[in-house]
N, C-alpha and C. Protein backbone atom coordinates (compact mmCIF):
# COMPACT_ATOMS: atom_id res chain seq x y z
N UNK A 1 121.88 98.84 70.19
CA UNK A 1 122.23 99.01 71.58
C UNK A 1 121.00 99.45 72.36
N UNK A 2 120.96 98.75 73.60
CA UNK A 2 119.84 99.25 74.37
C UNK A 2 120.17 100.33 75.05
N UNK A 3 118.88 101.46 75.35
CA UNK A 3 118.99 102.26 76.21
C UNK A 3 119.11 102.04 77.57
N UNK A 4 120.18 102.59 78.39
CA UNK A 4 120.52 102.30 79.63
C UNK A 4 121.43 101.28 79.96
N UNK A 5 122.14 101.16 78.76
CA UNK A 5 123.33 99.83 78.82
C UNK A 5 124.32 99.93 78.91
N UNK A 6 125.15 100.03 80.50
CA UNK A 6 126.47 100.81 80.55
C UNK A 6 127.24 100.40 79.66
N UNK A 7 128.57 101.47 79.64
CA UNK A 7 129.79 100.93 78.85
C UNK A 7 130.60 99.77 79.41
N UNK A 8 130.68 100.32 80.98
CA UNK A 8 131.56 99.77 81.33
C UNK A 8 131.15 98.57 82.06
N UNK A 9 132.06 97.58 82.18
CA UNK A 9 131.56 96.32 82.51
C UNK A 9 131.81 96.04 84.08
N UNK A 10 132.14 96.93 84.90
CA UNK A 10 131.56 96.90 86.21
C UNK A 10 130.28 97.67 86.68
N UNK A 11 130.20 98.52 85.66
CA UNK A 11 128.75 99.50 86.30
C UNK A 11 127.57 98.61 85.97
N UNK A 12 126.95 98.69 87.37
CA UNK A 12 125.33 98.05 86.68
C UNK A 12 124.82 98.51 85.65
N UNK A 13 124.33 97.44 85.08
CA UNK A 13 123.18 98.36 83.87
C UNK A 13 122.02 98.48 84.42
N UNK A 14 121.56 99.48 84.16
CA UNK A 14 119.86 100.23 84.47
C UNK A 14 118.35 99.84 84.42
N UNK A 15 118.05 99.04 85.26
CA UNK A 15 116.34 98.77 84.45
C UNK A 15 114.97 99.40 85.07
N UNK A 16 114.25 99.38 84.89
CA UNK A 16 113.47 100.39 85.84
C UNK A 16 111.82 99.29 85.92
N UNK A 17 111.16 99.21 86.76
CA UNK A 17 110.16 98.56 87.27
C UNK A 17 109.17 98.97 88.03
N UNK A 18 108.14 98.67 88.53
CA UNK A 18 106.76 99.26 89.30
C UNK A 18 106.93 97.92 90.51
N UNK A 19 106.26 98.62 91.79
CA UNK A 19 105.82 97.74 92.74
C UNK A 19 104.30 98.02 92.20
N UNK A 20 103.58 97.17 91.96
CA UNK A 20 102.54 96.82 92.01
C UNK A 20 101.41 97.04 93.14
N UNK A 21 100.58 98.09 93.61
CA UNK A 21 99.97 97.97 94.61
C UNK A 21 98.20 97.75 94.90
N UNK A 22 98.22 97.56 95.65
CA UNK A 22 96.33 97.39 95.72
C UNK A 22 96.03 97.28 97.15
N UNK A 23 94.68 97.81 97.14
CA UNK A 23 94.46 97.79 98.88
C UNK A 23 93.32 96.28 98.84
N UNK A 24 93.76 95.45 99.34
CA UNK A 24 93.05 93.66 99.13
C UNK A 24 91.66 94.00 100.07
N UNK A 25 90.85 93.12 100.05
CA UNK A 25 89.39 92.23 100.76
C UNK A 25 89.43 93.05 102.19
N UNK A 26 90.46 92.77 102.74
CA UNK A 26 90.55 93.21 103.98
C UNK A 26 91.18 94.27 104.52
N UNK A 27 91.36 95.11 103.45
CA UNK A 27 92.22 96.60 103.28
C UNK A 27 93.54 96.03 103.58
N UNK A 28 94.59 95.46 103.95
CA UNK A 28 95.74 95.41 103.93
C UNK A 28 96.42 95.79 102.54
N UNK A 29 97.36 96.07 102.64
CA UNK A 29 98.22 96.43 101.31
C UNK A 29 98.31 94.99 100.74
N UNK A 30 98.33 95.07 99.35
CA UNK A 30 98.45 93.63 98.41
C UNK A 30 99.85 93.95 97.00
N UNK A 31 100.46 93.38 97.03
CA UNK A 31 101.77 93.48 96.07
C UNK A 31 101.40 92.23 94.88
N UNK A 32 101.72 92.75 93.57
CA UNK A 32 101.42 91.91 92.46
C UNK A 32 102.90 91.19 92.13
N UNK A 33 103.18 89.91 92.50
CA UNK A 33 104.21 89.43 91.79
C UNK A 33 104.07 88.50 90.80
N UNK A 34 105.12 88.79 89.95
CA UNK A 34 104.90 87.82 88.47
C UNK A 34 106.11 86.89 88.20
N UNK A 35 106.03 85.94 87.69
CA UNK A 35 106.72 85.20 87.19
C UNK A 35 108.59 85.63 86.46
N UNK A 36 109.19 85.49 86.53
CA UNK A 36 110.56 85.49 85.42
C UNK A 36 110.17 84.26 84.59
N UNK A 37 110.71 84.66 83.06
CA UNK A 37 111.02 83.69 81.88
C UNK A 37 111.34 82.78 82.23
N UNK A 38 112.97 82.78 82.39
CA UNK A 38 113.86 81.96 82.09
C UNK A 38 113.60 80.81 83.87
N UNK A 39 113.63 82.07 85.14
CA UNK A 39 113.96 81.07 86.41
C UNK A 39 113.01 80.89 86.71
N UNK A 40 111.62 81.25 86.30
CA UNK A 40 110.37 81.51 87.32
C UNK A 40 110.23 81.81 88.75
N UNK A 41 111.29 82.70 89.04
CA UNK A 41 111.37 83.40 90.26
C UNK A 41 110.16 84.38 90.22
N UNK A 42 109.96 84.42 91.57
CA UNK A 42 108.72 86.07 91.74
C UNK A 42 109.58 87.23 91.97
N UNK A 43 109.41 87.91 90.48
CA UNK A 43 109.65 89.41 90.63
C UNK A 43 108.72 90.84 90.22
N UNK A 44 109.09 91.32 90.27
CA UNK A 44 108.35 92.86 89.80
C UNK A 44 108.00 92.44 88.34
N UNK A 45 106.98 93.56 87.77
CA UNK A 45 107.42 94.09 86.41
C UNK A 45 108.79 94.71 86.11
N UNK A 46 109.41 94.48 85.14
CA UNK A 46 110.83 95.43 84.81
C UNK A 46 111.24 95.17 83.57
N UNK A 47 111.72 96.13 83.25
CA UNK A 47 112.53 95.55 81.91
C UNK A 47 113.38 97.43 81.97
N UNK A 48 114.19 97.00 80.44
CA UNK A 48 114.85 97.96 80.22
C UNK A 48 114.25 99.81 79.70
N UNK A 49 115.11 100.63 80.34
CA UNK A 49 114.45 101.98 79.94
C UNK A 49 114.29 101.98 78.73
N UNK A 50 112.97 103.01 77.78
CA UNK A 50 112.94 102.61 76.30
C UNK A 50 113.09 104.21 76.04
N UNK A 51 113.80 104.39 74.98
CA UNK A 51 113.84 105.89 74.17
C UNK A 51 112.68 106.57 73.80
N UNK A 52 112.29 107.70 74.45
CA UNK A 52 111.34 108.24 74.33
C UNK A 52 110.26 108.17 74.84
N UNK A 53 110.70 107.10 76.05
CA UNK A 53 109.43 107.51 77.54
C UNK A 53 110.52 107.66 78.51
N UNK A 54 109.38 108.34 79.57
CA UNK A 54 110.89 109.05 80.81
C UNK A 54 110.46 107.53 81.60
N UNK A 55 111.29 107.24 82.39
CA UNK A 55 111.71 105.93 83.22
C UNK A 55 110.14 105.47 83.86
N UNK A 56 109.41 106.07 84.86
CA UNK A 56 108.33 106.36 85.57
C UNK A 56 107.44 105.06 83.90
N UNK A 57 107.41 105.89 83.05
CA UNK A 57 106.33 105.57 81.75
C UNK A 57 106.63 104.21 81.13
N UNK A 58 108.48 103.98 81.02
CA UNK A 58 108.53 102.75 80.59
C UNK A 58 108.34 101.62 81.85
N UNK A 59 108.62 102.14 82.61
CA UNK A 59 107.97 101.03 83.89
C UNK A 59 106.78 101.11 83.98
N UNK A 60 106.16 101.95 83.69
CA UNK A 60 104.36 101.39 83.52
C UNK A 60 104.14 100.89 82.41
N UNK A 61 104.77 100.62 81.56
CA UNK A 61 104.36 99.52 80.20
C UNK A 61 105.04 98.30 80.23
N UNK A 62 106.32 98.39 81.41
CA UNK A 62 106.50 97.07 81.09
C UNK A 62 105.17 96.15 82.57
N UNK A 63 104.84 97.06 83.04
CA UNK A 63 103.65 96.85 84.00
C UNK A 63 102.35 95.94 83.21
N UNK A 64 102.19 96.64 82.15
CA UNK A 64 100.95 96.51 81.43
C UNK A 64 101.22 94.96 80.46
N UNK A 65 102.52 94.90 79.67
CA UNK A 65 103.40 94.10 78.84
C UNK A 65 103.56 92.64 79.42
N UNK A 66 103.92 93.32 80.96
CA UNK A 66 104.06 91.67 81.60
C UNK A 66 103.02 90.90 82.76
N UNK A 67 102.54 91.66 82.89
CA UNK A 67 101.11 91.79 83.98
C UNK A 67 100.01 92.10 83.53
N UNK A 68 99.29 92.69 82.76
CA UNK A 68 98.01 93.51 82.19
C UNK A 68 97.86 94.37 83.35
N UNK A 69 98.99 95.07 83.38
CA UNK A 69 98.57 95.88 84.74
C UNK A 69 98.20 97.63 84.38
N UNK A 70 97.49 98.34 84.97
CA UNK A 70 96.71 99.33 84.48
C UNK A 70 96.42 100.09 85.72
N UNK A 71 97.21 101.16 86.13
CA UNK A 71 97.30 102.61 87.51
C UNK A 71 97.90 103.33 87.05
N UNK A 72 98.21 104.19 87.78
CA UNK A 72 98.72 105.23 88.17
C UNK A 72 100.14 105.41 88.82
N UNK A 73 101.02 105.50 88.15
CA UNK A 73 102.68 105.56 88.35
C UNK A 73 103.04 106.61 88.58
N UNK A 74 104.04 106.48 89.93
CA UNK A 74 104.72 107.43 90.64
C UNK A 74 105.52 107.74 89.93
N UNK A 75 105.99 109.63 89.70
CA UNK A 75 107.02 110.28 88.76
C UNK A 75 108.58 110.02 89.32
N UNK A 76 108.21 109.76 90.44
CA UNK A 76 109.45 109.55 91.31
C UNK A 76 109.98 108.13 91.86
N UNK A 77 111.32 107.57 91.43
CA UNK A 77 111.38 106.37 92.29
C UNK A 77 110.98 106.23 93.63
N UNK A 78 110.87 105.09 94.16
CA UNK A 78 110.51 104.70 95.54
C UNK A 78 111.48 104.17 96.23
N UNK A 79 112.58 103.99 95.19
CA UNK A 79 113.80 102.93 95.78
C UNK A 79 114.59 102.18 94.26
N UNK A 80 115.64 101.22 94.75
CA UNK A 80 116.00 100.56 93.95
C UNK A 80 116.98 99.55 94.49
N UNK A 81 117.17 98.53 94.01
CA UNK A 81 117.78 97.34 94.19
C UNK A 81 118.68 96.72 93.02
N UNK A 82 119.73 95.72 93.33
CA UNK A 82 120.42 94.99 92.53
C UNK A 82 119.80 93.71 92.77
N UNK A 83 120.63 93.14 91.47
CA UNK A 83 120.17 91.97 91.26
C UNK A 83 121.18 91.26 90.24
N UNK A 84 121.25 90.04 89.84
CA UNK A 84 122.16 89.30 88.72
C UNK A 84 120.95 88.90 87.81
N UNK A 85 121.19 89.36 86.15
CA UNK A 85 120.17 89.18 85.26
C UNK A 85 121.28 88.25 84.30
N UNK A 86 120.15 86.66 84.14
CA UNK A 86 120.90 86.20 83.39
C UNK A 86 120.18 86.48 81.85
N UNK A 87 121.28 87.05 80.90
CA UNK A 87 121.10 87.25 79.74
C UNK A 87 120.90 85.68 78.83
N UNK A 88 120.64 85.98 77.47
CA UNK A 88 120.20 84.42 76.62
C UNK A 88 121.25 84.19 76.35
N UNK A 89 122.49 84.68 76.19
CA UNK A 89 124.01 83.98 76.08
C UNK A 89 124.12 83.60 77.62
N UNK A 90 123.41 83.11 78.20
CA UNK A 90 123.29 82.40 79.73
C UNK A 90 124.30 83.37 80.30
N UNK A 91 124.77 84.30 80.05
CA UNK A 91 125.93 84.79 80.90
C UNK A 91 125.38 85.95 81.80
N UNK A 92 125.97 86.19 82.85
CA UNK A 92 125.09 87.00 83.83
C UNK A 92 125.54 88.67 83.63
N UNK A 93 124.49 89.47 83.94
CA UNK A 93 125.14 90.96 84.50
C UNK A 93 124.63 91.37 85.65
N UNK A 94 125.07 92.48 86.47
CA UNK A 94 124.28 92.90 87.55
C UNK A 94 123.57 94.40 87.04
N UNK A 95 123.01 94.45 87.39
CA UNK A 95 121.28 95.41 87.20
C UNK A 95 120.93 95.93 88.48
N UNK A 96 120.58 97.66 87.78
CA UNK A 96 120.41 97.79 89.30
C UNK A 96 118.68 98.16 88.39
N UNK A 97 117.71 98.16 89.73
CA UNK A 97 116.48 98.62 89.19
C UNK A 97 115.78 99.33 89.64
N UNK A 98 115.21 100.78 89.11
CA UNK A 98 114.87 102.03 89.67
C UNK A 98 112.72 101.62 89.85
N UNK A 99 112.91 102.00 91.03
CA UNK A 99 111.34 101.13 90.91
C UNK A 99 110.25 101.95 91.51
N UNK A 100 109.65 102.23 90.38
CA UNK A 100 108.14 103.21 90.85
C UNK A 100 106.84 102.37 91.15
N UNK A 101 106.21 103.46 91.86
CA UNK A 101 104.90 102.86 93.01
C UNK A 101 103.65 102.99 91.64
N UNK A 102 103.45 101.58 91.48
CA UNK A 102 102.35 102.03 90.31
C UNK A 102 100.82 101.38 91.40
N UNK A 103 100.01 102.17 91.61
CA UNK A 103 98.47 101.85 92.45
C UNK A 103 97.82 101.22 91.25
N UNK A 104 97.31 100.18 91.59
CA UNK A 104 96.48 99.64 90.53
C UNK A 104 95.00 99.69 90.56
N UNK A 105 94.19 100.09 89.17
CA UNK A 105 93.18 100.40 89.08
C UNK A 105 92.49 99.08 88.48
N UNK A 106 93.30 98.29 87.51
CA UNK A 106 92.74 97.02 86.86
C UNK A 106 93.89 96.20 86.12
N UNK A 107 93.20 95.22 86.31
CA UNK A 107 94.34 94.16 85.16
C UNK A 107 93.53 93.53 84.57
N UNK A 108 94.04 93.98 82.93
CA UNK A 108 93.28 93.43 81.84
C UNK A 108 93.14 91.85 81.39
N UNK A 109 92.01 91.10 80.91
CA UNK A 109 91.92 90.34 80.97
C UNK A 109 92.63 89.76 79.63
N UNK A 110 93.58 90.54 78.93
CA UNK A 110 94.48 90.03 77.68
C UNK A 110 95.60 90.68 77.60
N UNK A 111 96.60 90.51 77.87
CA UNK A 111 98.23 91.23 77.63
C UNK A 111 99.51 90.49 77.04
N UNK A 112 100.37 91.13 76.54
CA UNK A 112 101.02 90.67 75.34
C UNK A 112 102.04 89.37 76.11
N UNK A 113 102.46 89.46 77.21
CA UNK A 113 103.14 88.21 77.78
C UNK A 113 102.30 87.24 78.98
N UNK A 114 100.84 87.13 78.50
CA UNK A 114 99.97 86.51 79.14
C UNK A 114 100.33 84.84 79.61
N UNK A 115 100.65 84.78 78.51
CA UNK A 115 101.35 83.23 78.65
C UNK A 115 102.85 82.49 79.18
N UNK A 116 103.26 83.83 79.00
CA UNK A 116 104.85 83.42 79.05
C UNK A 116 105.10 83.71 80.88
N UNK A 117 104.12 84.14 81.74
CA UNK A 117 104.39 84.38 82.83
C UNK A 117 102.85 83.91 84.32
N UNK A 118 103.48 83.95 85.24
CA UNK A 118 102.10 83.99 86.30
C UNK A 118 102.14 85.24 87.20
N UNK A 119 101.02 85.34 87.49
CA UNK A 119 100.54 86.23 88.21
C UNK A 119 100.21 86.27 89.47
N UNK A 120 100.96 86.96 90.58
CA UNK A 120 99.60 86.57 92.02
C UNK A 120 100.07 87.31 92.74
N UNK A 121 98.47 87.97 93.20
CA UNK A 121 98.81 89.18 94.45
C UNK A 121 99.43 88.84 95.53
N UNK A 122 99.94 89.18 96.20
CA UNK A 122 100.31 88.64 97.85
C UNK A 122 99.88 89.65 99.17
N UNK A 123 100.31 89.23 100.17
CA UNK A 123 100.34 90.57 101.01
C UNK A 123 101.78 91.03 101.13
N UNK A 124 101.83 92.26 101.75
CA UNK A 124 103.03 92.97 101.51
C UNK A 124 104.26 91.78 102.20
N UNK A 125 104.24 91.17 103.36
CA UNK A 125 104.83 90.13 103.97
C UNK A 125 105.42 88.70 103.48
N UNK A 126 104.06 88.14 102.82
CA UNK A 126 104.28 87.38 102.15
C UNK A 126 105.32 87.74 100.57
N UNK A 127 104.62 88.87 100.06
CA UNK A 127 105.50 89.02 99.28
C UNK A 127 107.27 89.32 99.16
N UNK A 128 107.58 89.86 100.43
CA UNK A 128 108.76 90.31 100.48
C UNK A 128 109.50 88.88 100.74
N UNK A 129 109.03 88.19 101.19
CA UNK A 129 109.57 86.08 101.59
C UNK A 129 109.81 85.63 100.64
N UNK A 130 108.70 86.51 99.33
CA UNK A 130 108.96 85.33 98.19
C UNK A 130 109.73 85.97 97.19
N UNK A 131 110.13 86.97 96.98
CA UNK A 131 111.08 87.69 96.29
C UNK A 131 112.86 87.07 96.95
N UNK A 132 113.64 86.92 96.22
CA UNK A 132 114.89 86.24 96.40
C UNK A 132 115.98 87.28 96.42
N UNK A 133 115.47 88.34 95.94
CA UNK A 133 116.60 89.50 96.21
C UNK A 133 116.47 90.53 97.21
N UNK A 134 117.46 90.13 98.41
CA UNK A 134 117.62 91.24 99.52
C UNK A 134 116.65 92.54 99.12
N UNK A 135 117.34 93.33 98.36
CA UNK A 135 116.71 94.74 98.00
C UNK A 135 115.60 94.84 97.97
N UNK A 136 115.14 94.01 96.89
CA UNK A 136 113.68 94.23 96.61
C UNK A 136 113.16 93.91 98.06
N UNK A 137 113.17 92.92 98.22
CA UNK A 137 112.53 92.32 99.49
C UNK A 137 112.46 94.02 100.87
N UNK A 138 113.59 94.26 100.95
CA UNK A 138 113.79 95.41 102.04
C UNK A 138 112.93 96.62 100.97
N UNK A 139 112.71 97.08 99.99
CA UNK A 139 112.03 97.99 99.32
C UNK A 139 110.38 97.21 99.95
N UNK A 140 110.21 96.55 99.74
CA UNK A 140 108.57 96.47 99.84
C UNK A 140 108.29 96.18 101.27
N UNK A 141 109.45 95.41 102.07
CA UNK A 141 108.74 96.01 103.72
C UNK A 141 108.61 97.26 104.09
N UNK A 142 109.62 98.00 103.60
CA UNK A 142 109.83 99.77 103.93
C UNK A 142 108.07 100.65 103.38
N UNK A 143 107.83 100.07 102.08
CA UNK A 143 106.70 100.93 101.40
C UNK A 143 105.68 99.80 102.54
N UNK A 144 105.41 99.01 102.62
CA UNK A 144 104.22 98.42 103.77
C UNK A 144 104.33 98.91 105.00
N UNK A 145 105.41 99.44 105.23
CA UNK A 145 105.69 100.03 106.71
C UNK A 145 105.28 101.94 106.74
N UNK A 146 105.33 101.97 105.57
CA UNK A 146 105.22 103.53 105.59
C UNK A 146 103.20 103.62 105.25
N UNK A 147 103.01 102.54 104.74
CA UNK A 147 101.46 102.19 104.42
C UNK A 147 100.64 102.17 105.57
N UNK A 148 101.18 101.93 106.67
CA UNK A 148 100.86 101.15 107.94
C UNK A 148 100.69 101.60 108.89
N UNK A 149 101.74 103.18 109.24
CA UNK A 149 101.79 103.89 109.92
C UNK A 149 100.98 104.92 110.38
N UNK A 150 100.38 105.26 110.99
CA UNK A 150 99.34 106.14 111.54
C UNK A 150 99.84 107.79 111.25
N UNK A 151 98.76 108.19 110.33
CA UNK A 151 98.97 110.06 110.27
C UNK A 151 99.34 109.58 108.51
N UNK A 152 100.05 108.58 108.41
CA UNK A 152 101.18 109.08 106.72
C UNK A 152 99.95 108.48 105.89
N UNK A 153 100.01 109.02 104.77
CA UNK A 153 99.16 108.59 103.23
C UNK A 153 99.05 107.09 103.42
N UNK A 154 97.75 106.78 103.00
CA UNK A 154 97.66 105.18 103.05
C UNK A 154 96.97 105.17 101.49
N UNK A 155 97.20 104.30 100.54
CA UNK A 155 96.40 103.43 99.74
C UNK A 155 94.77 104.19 99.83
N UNK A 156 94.01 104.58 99.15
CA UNK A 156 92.95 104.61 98.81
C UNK A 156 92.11 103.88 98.43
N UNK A 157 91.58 103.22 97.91
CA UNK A 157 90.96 102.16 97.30
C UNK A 157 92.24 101.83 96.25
N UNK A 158 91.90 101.48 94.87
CA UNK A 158 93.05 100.64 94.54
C UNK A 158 93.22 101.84 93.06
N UNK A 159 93.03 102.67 93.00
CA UNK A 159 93.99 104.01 92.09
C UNK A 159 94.14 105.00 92.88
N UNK A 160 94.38 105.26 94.11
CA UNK A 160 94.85 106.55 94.63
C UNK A 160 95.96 106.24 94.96
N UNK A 161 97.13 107.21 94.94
CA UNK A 161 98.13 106.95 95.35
C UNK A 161 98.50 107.89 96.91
């Protein structure tokens, strides 16, 4: 049994994920989206919570796992969204996904699902167009809007949070 896998079959089950961030060429905020397996939709890193890292930690490995991605992860969610995850018995569940601000310092030039996925920065705008789920999409205009704003914390170069 996986960790974070409700009992019951109306409660979402749990997955937890990183927004990907970087300050791009022209200082604007830049969002890393990657590939899905099965639809090749653009989504986050995510996968399921793992036993014996707190949520924040397994979303920075599935960061690293499916992206070669390598920052600094927020202890605290930023938000979260639903979504329909189709499982390999093709049958669907809904998922909700708890999603921390990981600042990126580097992406390695070898990681364990290198092949099985693509990679590509966007800007915060573009990215939220190309994401297909409401939530997410409204999570990453909100964090570009709070990026954006005059007086509040902005992006540092690309590991400060």
């Amino acid at each position: 049994m996986f960790a974070g896998w409700g009992d019951g079959a109306d409660l979402p089950r749990r997955q937890v994920g990183v927004l990907p961030l970087r300050k791009g060429p022209d200082g604007g905020l830049q969002v890393m989206l990657i590939t899905s397996r099965e639809t090749r939709r653009w989504v986050i890193p995510k996968g399921w919570p793992m036993r014996g890292l707190k949520n924040h930690e397994a979303a920075a490995r599935e960061a690293y796992e499916e992206a070669g991605l390598i920052g600094r992860v927020s202890k605290h969610a930023v938000g979260s969204y639903l979504y329909h995850k189709r499982l390999k018995s093709r049958d669907t569940v809904l998922c909700q996904v708890q999603v921390f601000r990981l600042d990126v310092r580097k992406q390695l030039k070898n990681w364990p699902e290198q092949q099985e996925r693509e990679g590509r920065w966007f800007s915060a705008s573009e990215a939220a167009e190309a994401v297909t789920e409401a939530g997410l999409a409204a999570l990453i205009r909100a964090i570009a809007s709070r990026e954006t704003k005059p007086g509040k914390r902005r992006l540092q170069g690309a590991a400060q949070v």
